[in-house]
PDB file of N, CA and C in Angstrom:
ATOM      1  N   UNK A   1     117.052 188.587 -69.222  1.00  0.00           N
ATOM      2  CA  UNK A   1     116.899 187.161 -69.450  1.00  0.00           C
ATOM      3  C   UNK A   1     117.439 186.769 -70.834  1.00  0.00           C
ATOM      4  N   UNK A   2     117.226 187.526 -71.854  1.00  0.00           N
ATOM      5  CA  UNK A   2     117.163 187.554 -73.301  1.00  0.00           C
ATOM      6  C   UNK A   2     119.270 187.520 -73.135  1.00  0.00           C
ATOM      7  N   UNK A   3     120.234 188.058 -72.583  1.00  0.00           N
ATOM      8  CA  UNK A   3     121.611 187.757 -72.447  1.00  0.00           C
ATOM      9  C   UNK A   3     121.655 187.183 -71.996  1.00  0.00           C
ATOM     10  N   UNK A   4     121.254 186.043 -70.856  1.00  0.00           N
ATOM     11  CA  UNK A   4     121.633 184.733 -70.203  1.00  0.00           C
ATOM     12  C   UNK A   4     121.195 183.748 -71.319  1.00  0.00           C
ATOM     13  N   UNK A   5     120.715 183.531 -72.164  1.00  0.00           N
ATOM     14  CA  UNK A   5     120.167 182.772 -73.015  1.00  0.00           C
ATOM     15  C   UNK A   5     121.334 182.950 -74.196  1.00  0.00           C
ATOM     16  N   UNK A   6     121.642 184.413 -74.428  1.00  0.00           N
ATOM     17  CA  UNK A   6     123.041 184.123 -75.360  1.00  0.00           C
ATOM     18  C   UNK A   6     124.353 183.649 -74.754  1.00  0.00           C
ATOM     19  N   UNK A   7     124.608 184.129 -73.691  1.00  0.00           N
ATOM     20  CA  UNK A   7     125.468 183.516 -72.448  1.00  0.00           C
ATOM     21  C   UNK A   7     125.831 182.055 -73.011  1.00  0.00           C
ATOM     22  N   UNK A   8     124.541 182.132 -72.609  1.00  0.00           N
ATOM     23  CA  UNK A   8     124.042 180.362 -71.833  1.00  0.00           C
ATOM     24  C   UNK A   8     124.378 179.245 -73.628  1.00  0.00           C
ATOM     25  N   UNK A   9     124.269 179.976 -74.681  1.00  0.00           N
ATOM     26  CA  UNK A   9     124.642 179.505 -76.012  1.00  0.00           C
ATOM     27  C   UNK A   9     126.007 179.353 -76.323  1.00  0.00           C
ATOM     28  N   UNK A  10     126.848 180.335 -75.945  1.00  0.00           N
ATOM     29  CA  UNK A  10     128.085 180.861 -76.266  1.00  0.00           C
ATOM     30  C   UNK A  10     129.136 179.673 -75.660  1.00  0.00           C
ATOM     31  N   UNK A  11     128.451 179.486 -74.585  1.00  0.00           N
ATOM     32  CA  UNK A  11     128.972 178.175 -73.421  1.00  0.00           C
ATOM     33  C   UNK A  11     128.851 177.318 -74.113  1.00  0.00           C
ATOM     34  N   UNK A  12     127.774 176.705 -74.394  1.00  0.00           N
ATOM     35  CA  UNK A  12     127.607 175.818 -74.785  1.00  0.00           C
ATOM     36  C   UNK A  12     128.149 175.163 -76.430  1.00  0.00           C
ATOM     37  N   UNK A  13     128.246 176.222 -77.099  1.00  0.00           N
ATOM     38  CA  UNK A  13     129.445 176.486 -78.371  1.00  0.00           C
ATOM     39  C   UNK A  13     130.705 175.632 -78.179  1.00  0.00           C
ATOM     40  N   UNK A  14     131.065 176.423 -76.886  1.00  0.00           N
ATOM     41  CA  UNK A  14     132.876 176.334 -76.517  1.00  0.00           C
ATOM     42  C   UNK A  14     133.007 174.603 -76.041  1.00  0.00           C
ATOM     43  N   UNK A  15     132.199 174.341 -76.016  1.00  0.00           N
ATOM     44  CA  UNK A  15     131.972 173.066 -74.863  1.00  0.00           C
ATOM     45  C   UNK A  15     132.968 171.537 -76.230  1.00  0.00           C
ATOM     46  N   UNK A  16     133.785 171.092 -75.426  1.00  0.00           N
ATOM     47  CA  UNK A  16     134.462 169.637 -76.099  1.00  0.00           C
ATOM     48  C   UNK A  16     132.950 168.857 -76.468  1.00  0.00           C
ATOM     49  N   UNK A  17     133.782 168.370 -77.855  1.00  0.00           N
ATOM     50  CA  UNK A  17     132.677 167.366 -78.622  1.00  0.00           C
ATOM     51  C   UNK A  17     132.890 165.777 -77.461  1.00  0.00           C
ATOM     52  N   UNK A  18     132.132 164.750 -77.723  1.00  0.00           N
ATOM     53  CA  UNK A  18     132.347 163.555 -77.169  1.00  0.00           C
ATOM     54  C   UNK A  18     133.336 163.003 -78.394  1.00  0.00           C
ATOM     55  N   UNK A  19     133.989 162.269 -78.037  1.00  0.00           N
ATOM     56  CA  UNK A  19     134.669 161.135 -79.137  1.00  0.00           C
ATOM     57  C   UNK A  19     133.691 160.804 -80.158  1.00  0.00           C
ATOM     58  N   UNK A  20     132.656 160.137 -79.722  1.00  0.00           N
ATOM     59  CA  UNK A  20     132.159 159.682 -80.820  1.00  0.00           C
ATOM     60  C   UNK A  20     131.398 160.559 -82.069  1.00  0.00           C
ATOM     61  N   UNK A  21     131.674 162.013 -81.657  1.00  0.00           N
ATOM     62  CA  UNK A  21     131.017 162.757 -82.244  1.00  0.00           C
ATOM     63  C   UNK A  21     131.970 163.491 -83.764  1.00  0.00           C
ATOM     64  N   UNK A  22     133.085 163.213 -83.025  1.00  0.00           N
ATOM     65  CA  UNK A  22     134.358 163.334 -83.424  1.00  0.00           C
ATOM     66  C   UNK A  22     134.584 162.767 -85.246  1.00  0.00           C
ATOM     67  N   UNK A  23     134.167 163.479 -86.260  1.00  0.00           N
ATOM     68  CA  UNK A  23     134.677 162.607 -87.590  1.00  0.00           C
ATOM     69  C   UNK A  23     135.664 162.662 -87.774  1.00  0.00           C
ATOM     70  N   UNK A  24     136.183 161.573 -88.356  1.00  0.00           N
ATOM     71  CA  UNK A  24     137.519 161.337 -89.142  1.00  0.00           C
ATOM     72  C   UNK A  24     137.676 162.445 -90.395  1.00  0.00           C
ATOM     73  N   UNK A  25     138.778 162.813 -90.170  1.00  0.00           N
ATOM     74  CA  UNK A  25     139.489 163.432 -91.433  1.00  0.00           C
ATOM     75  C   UNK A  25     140.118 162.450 -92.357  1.00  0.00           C
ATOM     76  N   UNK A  26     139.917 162.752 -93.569  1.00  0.00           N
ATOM     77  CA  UNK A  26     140.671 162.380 -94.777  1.00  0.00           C
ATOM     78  C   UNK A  26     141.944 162.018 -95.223  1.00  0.00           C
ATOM     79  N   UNK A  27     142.470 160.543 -94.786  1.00  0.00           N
ATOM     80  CA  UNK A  27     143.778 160.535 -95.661  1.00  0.00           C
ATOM     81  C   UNK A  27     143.732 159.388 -96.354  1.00  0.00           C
ATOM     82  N   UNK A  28     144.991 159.678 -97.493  1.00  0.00           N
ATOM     83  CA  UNK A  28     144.614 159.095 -98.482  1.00  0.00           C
ATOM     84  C   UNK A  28     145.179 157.486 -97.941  1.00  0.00           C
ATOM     85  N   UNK A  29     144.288 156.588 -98.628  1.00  0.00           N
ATOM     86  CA  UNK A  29     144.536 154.772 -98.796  1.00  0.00           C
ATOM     87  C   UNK A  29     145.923 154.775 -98.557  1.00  0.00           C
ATOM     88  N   UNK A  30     146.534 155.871 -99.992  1.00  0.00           N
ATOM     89  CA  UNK A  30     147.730 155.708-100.565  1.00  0.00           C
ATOM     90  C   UNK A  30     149.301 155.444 -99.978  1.00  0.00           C
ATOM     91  N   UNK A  31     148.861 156.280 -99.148  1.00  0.00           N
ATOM     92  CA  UNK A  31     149.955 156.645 -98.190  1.00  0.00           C
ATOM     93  C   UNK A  31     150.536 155.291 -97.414  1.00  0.00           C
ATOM     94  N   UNK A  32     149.477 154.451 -97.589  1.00  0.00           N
ATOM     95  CA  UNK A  32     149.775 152.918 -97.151  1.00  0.00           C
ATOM     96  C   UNK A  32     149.553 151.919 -97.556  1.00  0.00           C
ATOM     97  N   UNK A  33     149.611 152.369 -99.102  1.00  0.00           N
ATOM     98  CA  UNK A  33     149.570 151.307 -99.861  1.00  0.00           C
ATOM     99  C   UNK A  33     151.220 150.313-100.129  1.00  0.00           C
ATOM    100  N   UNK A  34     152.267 150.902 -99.754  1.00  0.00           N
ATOM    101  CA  UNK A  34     153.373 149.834 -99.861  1.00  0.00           C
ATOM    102  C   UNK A  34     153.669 149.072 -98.856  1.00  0.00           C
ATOM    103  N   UNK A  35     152.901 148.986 -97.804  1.00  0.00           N
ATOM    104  CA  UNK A  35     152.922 148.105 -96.629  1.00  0.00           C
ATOM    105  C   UNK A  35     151.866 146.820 -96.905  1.00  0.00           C
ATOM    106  N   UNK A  36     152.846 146.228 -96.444  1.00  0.00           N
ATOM    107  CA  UNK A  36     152.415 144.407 -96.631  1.00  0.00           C
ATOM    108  C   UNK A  36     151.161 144.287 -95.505  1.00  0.00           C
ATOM    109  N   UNK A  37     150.341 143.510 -96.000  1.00  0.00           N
ATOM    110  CA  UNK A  37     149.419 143.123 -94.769  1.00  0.00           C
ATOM    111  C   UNK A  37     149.665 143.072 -93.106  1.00  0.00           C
ATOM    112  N   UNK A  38     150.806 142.616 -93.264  1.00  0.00           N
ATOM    113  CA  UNK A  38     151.144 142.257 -91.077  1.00  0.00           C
ATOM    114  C   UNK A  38     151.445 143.490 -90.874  1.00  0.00           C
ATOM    115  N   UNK A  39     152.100 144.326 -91.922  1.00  0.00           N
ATOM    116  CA  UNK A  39     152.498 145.779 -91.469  1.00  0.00           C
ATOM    117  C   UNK A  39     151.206 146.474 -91.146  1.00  0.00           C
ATOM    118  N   UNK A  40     150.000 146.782 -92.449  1.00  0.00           N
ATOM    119  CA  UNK A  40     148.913 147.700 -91.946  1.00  0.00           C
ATOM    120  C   UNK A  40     148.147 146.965 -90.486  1.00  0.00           C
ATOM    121  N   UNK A  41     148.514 145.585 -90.425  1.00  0.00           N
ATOM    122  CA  UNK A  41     147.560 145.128 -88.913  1.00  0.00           C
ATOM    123  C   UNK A  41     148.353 145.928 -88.278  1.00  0.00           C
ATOM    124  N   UNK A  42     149.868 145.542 -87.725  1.00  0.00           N
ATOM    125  CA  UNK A  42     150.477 146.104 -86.761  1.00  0.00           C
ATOM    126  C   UNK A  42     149.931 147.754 -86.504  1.00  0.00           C
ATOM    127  N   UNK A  43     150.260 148.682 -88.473  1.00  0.00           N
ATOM    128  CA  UNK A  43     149.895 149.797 -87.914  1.00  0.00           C
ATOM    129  C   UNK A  43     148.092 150.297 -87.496  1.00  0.00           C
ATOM    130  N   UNK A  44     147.187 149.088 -87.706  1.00  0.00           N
ATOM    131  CA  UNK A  44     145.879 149.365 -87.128  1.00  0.00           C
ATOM    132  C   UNK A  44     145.587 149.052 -85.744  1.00  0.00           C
ATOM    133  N   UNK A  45     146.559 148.362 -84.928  1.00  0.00           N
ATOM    134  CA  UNK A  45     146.756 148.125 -84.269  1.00  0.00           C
ATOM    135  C   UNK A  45     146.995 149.097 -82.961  1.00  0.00           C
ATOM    136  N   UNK A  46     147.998 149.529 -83.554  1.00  0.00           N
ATOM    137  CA  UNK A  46     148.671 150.772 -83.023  1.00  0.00           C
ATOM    138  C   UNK A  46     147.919 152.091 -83.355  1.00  0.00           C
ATOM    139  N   UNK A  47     147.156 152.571 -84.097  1.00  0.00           N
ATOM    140  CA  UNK A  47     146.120 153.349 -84.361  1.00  0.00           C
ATOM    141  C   UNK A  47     144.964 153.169 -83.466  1.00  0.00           C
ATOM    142  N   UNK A  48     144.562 151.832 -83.322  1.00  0.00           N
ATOM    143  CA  UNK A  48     143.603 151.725 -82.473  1.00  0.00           C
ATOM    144  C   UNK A  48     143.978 151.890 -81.018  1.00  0.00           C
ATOM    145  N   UNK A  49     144.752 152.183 -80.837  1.00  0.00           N
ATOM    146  CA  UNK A  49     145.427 152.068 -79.360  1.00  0.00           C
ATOM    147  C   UNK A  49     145.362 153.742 -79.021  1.00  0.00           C
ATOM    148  N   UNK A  50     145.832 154.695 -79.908  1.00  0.00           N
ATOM    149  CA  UNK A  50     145.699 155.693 -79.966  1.00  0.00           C
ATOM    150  C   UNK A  50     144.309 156.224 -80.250  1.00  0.00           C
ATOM    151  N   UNK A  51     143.676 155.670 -80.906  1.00  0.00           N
ATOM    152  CA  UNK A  51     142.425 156.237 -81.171  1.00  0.00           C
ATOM    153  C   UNK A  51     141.885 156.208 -79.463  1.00  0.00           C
ATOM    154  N   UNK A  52     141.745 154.721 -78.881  1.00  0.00           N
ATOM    155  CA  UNK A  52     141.360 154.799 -77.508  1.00  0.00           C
ATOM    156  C   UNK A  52     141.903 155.491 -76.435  1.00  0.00           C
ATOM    157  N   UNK A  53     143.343 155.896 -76.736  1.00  0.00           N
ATOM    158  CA  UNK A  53     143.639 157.033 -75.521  1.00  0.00           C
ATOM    159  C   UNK A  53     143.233 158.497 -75.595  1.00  0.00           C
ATOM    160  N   UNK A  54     143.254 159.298 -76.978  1.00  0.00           N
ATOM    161  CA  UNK A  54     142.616 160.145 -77.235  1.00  0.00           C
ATOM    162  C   UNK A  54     141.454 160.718 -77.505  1.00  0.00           C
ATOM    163  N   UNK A  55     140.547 159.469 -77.282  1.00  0.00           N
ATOM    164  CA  UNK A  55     138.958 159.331 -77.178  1.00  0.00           C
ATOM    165  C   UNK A  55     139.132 159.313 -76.083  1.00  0.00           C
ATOM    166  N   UNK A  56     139.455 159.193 -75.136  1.00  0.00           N
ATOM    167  CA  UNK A  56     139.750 158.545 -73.707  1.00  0.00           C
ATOM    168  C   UNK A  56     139.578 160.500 -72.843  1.00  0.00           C
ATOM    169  N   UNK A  57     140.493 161.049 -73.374  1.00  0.00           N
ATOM    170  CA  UNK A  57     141.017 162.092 -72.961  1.00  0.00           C
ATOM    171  C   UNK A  57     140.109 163.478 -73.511  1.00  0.00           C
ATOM    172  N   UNK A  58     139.684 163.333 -74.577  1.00  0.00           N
ATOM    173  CA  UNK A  58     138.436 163.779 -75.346  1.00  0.00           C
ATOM    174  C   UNK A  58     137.132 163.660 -74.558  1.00  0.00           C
ATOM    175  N   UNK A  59     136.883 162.523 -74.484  1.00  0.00           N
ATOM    176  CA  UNK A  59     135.321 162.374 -73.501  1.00  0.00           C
ATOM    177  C   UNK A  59     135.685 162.833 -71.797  1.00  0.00           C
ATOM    178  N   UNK A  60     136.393 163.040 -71.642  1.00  0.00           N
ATOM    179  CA  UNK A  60     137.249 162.976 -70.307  1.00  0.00           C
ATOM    180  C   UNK A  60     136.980 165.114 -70.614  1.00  0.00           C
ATOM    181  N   UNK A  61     137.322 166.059 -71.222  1.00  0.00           N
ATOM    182  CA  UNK A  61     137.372 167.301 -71.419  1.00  0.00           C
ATOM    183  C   UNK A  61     135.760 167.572 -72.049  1.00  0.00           C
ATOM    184  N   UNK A  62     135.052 166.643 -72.391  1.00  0.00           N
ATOM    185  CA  UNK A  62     133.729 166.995 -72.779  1.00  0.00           C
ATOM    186  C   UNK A  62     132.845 166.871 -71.305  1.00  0.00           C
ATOM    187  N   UNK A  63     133.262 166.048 -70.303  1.00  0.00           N
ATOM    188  CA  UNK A  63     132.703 165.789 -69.313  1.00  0.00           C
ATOM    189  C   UNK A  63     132.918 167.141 -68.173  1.00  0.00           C
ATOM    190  N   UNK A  64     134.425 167.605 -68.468  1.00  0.00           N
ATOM    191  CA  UNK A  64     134.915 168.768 -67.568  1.00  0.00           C
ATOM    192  C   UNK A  64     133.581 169.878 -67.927  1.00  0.00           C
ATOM    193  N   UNK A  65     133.615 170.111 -69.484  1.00  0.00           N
ATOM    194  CA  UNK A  65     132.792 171.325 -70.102  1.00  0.00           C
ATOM    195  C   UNK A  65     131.436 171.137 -69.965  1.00  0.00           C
ATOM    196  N   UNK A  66     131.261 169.933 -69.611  1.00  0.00           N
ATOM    197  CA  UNK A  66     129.425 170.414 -68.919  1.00  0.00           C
ATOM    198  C   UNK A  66     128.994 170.065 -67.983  1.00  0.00           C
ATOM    199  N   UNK A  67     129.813 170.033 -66.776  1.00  0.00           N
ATOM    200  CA  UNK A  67     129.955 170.020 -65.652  1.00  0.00           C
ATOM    201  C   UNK A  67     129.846 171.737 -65.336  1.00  0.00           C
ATOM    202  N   UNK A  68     131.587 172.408 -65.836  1.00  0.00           N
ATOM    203  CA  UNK A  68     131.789 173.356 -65.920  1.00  0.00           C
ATOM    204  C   UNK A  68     130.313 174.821 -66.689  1.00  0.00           C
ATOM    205  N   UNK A  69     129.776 174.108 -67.648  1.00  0.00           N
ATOM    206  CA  UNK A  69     128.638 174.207 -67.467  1.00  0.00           C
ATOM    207  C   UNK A  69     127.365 174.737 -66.970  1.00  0.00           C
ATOM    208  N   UNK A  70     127.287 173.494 -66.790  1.00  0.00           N
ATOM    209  CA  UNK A  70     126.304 173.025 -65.539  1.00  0.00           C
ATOM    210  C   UNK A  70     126.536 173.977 -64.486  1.00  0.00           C
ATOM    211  N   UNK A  71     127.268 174.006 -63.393  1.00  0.00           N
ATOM    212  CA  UNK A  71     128.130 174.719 -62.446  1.00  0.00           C
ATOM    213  C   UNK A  71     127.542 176.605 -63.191  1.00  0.00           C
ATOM    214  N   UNK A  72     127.808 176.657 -64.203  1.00  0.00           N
ATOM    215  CA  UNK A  72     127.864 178.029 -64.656  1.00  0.00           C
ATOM    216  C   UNK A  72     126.134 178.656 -64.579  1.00  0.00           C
ATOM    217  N   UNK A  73     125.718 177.678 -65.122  1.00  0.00           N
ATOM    218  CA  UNK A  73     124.006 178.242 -65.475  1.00  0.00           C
ATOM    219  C   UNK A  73     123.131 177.714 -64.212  1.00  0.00           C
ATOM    220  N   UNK A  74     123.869 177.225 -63.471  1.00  0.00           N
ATOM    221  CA  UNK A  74     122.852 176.865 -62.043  1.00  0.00           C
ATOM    222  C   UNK A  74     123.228 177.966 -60.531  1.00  0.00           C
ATOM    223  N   UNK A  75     124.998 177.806 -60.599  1.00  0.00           N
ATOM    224  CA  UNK A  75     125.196 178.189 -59.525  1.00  0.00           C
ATOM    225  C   UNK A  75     126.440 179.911 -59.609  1.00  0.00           C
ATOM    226  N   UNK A  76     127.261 180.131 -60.664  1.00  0.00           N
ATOM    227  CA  UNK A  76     127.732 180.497 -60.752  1.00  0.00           C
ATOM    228  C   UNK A  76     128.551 181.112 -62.215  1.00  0.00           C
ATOM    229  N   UNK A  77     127.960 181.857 -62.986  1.00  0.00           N
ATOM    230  CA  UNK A  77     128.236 182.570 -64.014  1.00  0.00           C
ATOM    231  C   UNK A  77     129.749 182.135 -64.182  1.00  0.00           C
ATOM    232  N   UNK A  78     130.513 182.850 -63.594  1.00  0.00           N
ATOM    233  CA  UNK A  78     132.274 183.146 -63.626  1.00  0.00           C
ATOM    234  C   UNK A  78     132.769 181.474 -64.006  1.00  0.00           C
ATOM    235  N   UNK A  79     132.153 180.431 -63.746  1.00  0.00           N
ATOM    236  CA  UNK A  79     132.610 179.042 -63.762  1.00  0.00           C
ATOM    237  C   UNK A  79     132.573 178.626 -65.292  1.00  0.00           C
ATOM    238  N   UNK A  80     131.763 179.660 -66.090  1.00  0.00           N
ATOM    239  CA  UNK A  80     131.791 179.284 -67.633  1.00  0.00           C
ATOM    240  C   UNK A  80     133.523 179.504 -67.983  1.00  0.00           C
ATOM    241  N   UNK A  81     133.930 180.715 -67.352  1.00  0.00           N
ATOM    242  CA  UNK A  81     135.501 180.673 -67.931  1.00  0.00           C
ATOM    243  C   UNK A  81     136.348 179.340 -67.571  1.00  0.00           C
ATOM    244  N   UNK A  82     135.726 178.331 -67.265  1.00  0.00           N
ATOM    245  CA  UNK A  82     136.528 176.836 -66.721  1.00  0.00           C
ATOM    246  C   UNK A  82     136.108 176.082 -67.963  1.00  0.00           C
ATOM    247  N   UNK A  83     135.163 176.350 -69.181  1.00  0.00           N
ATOM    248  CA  UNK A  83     134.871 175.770 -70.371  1.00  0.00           C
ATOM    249  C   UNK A  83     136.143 175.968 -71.667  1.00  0.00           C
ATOM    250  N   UNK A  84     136.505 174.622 -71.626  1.00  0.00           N
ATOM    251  CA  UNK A  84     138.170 174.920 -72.451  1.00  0.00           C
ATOM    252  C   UNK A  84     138.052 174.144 -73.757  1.00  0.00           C
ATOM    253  N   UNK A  85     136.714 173.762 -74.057  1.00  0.00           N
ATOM    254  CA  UNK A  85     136.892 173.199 -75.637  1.00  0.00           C
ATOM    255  C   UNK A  85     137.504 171.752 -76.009  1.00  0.00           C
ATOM    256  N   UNK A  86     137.645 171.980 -77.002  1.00  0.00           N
ATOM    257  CA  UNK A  86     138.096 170.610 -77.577  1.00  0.00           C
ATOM    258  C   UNK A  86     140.251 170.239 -77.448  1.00  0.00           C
ATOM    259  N   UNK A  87     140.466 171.836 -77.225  1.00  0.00           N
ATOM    260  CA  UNK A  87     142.018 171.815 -76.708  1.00  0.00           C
ATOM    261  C   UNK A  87     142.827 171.247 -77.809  1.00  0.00           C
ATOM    262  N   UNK A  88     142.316 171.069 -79.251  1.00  0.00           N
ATOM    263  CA  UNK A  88     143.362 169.981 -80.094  1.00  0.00           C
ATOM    264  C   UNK A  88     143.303 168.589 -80.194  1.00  0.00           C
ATOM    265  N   UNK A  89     142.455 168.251 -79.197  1.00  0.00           N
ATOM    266  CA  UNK A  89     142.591 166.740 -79.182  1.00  0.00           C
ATOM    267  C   UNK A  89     141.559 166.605 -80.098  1.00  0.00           C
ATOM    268  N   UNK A  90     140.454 166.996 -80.375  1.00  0.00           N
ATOM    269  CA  UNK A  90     139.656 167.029 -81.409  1.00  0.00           C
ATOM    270  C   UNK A  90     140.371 166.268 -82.874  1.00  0.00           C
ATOM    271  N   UNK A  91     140.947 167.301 -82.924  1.00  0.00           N
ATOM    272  CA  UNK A  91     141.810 167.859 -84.288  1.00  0.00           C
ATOM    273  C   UNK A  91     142.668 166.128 -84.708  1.00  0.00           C
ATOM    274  N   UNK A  92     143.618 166.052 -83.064  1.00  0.00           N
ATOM    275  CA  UNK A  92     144.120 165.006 -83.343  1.00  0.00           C
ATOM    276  C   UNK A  92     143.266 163.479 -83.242  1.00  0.00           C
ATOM    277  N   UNK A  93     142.496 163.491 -82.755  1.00  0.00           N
ATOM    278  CA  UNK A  93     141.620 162.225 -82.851  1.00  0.00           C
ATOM    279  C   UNK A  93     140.997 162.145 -84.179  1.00  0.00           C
ATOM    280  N   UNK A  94     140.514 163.204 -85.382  1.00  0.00           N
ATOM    281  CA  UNK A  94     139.861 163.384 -86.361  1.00  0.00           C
ATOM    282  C   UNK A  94     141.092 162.788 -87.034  1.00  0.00           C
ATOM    283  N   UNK A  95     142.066 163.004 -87.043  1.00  0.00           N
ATOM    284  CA  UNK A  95     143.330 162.629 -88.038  1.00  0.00           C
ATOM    285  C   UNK A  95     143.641 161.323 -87.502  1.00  0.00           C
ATOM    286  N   UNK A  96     143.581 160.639 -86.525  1.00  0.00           N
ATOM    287  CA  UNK A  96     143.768 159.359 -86.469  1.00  0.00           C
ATOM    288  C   UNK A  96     142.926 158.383 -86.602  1.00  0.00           C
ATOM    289  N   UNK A  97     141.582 158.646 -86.530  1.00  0.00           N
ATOM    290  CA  UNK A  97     140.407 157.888 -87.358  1.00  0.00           C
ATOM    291  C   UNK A  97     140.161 157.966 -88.240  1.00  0.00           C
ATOM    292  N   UNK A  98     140.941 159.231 -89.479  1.00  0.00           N
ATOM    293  CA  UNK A  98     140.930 159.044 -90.688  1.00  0.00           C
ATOM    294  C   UNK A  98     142.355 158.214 -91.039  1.00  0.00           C
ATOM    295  N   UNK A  99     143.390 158.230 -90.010  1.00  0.00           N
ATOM    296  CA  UNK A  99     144.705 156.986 -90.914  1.00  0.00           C
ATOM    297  C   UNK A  99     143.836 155.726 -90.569  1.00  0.00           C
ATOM    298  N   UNK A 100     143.589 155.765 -89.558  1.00  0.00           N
ATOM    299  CA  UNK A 100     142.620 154.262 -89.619  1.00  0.00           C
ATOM    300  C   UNK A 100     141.924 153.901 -90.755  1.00  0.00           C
ATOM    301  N   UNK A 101     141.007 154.312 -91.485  1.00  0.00           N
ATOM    302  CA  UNK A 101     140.124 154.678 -92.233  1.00  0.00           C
ATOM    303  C   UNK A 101     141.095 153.897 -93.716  1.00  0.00           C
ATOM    304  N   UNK A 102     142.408 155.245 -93.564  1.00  0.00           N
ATOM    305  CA  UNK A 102     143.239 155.007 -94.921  1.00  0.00           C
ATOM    306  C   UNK A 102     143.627 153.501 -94.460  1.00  0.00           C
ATOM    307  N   UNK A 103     144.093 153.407 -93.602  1.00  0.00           N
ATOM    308  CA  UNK A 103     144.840 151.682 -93.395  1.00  0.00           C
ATOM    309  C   UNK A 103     143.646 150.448 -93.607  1.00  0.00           C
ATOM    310  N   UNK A 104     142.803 150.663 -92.780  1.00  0.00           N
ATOM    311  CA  UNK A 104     141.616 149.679 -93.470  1.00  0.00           C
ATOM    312  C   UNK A 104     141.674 149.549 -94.949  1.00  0.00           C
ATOM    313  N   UNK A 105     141.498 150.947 -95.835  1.00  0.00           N
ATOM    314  CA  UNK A 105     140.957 150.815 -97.115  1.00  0.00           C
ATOM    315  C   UNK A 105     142.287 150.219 -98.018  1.00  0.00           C
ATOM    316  N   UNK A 106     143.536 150.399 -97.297  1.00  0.00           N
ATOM    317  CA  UNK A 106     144.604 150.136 -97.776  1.00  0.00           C
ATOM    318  C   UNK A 106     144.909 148.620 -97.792  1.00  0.00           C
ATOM    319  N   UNK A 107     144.392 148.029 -96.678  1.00  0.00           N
ATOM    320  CA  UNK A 107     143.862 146.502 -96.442  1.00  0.00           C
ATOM    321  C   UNK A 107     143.011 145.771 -97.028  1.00  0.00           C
ATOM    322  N   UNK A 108     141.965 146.790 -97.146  1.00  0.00           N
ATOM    323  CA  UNK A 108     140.670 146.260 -98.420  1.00  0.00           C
ATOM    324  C   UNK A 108     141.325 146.135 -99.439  1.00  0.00           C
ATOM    325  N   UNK A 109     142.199 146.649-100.027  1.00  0.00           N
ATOM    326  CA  UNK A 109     142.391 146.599-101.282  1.00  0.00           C
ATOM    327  C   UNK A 109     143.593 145.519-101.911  1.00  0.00           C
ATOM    328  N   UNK A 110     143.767 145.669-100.739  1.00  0.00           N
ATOM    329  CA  UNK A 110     145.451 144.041-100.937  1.00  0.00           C
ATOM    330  C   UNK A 110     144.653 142.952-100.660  1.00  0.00           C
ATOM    331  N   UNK A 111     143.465 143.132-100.049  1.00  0.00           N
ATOM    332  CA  UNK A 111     142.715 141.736 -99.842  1.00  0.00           C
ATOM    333  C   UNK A 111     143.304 140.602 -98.317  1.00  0.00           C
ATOM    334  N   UNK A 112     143.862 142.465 -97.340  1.00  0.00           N
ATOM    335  CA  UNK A 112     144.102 141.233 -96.165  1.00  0.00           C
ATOM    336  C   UNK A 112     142.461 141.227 -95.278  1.00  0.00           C
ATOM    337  N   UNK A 113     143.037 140.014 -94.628  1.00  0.00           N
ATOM    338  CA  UNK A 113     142.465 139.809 -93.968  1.00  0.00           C
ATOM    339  C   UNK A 113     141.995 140.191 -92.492  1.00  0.00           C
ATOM    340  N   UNK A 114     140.912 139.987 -91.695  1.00  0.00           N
ATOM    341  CA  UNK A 114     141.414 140.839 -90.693  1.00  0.00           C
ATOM    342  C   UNK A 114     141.108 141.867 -90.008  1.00  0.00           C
ATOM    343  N   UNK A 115     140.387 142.155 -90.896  1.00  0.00           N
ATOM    344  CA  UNK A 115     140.361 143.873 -90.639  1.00  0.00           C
ATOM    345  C   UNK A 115     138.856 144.581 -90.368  1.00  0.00           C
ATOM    346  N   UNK A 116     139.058 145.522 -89.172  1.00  0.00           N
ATOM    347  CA  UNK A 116     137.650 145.591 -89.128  1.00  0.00           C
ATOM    348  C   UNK A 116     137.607 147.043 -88.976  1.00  0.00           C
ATOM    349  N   UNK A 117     136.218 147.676 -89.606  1.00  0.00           N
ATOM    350  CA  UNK A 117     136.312 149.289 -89.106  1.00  0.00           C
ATOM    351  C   UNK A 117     135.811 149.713 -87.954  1.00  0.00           C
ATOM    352  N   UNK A 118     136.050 149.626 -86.952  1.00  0.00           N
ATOM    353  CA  UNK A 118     135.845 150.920 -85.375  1.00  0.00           C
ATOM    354  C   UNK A 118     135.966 151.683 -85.584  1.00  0.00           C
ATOM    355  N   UNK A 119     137.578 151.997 -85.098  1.00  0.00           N
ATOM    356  CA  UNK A 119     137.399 153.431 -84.712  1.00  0.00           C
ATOM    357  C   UNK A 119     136.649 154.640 -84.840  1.00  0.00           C
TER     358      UNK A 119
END
């Protein structure tokens, strides 16, 4: 019993985060600080668009992994090898809610207008 319980952990390790669980990584304001106001909307714009397809696709592989799961600790051991993680999209959703992040603060600071933090 005492190895189905580490099993049953190890799975649950491997398992995709949800989007929202997802933090932003760090980039700097700077990087967008020579863009004029309509430019950082356009590019928050377009960030946010991406943020929602890769949250999209993210909660979409967190749903596979505890299903896959699920499936494993109820009916069938071997179904844990169908638990595939976060696959990168992690990685890349963390880096695009932190340019968001930089483009907002890059907006805060020119004083546009506009602008709101989601992602």
């Amino acid at each position: 019993m005492r190895g189905t319980a580490i099993v049953l952990a190890l799975m649950l390790a491997g398992c995709a985060s949800r989007a929202t669980d997802v933090a932003p990584a760090y980039v700097s304001p700077m990087t967008y600080s020579s863009l004029s106001c309509a430019q950082l909307a356009d590019e928050a714009a377009r960030l946010v668009q991406q943020v929602n397809v890769v949250s999209g696709q993210q909660d979409s592989q967190a749903t596979k992994d505890a299903v896959a799961t699920g499936v494993a600790v109820v009916l069938f051991w071997p179904a844990a090898f169908l638990v595939q993680g976060d696959k990168g999209n992690a990685a890349q959703l963390a880096n695009l809610k932190g340019q968001y992040n930089a483009v907002y603060d890059a907006g805060t600071r020119k004083g546009c207008a506009n602008f709101q933090r989601h992602p």
